[in-house]
Protein backbone atom coordinates (compact mmCIF):
# COMPACT_ATOMS: atom_id res chain seq x y z
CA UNK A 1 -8.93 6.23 20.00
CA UNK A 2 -6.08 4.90 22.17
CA UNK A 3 -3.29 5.42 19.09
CA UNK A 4 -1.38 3.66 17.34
CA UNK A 5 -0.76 -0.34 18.51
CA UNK A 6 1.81 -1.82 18.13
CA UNK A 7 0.89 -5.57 16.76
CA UNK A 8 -0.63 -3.52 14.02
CA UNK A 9 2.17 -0.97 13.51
CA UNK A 10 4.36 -4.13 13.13
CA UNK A 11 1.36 -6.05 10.36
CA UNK A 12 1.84 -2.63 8.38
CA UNK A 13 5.76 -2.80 8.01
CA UNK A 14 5.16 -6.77 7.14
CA UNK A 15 2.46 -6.03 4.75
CA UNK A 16 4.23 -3.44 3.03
CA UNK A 17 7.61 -5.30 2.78
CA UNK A 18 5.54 -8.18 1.49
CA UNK A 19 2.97 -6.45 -1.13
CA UNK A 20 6.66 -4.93 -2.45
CA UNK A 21 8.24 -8.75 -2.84
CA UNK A 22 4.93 -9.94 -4.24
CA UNK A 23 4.94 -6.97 -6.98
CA UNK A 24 8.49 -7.84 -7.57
CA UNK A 25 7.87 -11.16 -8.07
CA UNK A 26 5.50 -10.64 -10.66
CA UNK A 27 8.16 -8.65 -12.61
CA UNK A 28 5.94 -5.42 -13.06
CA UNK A 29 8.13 -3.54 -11.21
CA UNK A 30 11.31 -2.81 -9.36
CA UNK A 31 11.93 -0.66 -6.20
CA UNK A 32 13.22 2.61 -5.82
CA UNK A 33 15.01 4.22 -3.12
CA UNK A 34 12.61 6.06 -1.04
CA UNK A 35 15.10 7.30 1.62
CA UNK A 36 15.41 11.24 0.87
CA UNK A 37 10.93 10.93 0.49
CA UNK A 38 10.53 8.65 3.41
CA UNK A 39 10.92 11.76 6.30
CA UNK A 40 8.06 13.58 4.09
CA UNK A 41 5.85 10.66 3.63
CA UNK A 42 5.59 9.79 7.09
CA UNK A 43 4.57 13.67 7.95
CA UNK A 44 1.41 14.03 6.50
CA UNK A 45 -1.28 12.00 5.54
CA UNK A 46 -1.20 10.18 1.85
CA UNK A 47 -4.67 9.07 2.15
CA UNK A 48 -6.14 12.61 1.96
CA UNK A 49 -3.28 15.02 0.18
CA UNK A 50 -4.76 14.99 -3.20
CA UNK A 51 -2.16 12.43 -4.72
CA UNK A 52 1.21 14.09 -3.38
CA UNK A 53 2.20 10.52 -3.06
CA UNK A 54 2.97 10.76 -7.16
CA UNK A 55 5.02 14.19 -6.42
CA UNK A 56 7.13 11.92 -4.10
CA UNK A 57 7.39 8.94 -5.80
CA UNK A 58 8.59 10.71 -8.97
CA UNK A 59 11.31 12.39 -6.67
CA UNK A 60 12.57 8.95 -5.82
CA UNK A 61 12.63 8.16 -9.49
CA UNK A 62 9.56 5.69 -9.71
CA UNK A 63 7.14 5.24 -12.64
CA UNK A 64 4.06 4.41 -11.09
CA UNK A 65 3.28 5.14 -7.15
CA UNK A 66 1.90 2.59 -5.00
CA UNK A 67 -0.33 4.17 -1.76
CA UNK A 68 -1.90 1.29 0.62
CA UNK A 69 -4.27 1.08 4.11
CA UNK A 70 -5.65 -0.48 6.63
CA UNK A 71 -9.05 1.05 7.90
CA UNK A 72 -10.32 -0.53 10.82
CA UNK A 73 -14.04 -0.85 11.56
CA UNK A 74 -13.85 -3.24 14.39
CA UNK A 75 -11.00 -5.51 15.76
CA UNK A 76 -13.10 -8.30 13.96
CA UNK A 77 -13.73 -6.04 10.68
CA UNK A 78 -11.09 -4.56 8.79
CA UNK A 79 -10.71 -3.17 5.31
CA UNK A 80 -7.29 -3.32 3.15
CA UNK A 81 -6.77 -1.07 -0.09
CA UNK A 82 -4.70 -0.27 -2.91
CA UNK A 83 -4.48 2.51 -5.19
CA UNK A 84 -1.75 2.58 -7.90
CA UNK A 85 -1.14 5.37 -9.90
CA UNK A 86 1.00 6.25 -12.74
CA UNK A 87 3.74 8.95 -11.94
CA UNK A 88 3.99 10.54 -15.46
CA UNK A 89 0.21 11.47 -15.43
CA UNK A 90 -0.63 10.94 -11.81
CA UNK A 91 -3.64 8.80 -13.54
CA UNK A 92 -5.37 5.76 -11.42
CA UNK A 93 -3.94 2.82 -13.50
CA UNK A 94 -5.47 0.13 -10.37
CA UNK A 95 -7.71 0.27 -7.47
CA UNK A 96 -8.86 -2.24 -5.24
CA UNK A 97 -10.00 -3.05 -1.35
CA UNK A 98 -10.56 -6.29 0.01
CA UNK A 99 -12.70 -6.95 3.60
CA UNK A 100 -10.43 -8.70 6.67
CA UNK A 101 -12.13 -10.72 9.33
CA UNK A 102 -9.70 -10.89 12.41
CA UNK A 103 -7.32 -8.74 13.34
CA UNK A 104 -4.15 -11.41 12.88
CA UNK A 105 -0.70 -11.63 11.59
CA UNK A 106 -2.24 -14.72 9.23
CA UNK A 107 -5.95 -12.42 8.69
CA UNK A 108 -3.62 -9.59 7.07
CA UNK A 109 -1.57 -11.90 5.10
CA UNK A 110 -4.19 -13.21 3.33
CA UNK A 111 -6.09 -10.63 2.50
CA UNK A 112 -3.10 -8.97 1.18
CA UNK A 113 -1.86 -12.17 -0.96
CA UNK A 114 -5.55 -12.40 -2.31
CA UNK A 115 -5.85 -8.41 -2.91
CA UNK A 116 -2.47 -8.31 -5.38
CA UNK A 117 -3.51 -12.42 -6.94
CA UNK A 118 -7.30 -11.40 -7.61
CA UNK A 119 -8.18 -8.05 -7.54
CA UNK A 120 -4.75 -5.86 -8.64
CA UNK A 121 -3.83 -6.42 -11.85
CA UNK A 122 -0.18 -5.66 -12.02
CA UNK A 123 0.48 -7.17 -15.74
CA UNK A 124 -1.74 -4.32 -16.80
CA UNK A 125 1.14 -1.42 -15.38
């Protein structure tokens, strides 16, 4: 209601630099220079374009694309998802949320170490 803030603005930057180190680390995949797709991306809405996030990440030259939120019920309640989907097909390969209590640095961390560890499967891309 009162746009964007920007303690959160800065946990989404964190939480997407670290879900991209934690993927890394796993080995199951590599980063690709998004910088002639970022402009685009940060136009429109990924959440509701019917997948164009796979039409962008194959321009950048990735194999699978990797789309991630935050919804927030509540400063208390917050939600934190993942979708993964494979570039050649645009198929969902992975798919999973996982609840936040607290609206912290440390909350968002967690929930984002314990969404890729338990719920994505990334050995599986």
């Amino acid at each position: 209601m009162r746009g964007p803030r920007p303690d959160e603005a800065k946990r989404l930057a964190s939480a997407n630099n670290a879900l991209e180190d934690m993927l890394v680390g796993t080995g199951c995949c590599r980063p690709v220079n998004l910088s002639r797709v970022a402009e685009r991306a940060g136009a429109q809405n990924l959440q509701v374009c019917g997948g164009c996030e796979v039409d962008l990440a194959r321009e950048a030259g990735a194999e699978i694309a990797i789309l991630g939120w935050v919804q927030k019920v509540s400063n208390l309640i917050l939600n934190m998802n993942v979708v993964v989907r494979e570039v050649a097909t645009g198929r969902v390969i992975d798919a999973n949320s996982v609840d936040i209590r607290g609206n912290t640095d440390e909350s968002w961390s967690r929930a984002l170490a314990y969404l890729v560890r338990n719920r994505l499967h990334p050995a599986d891309w």
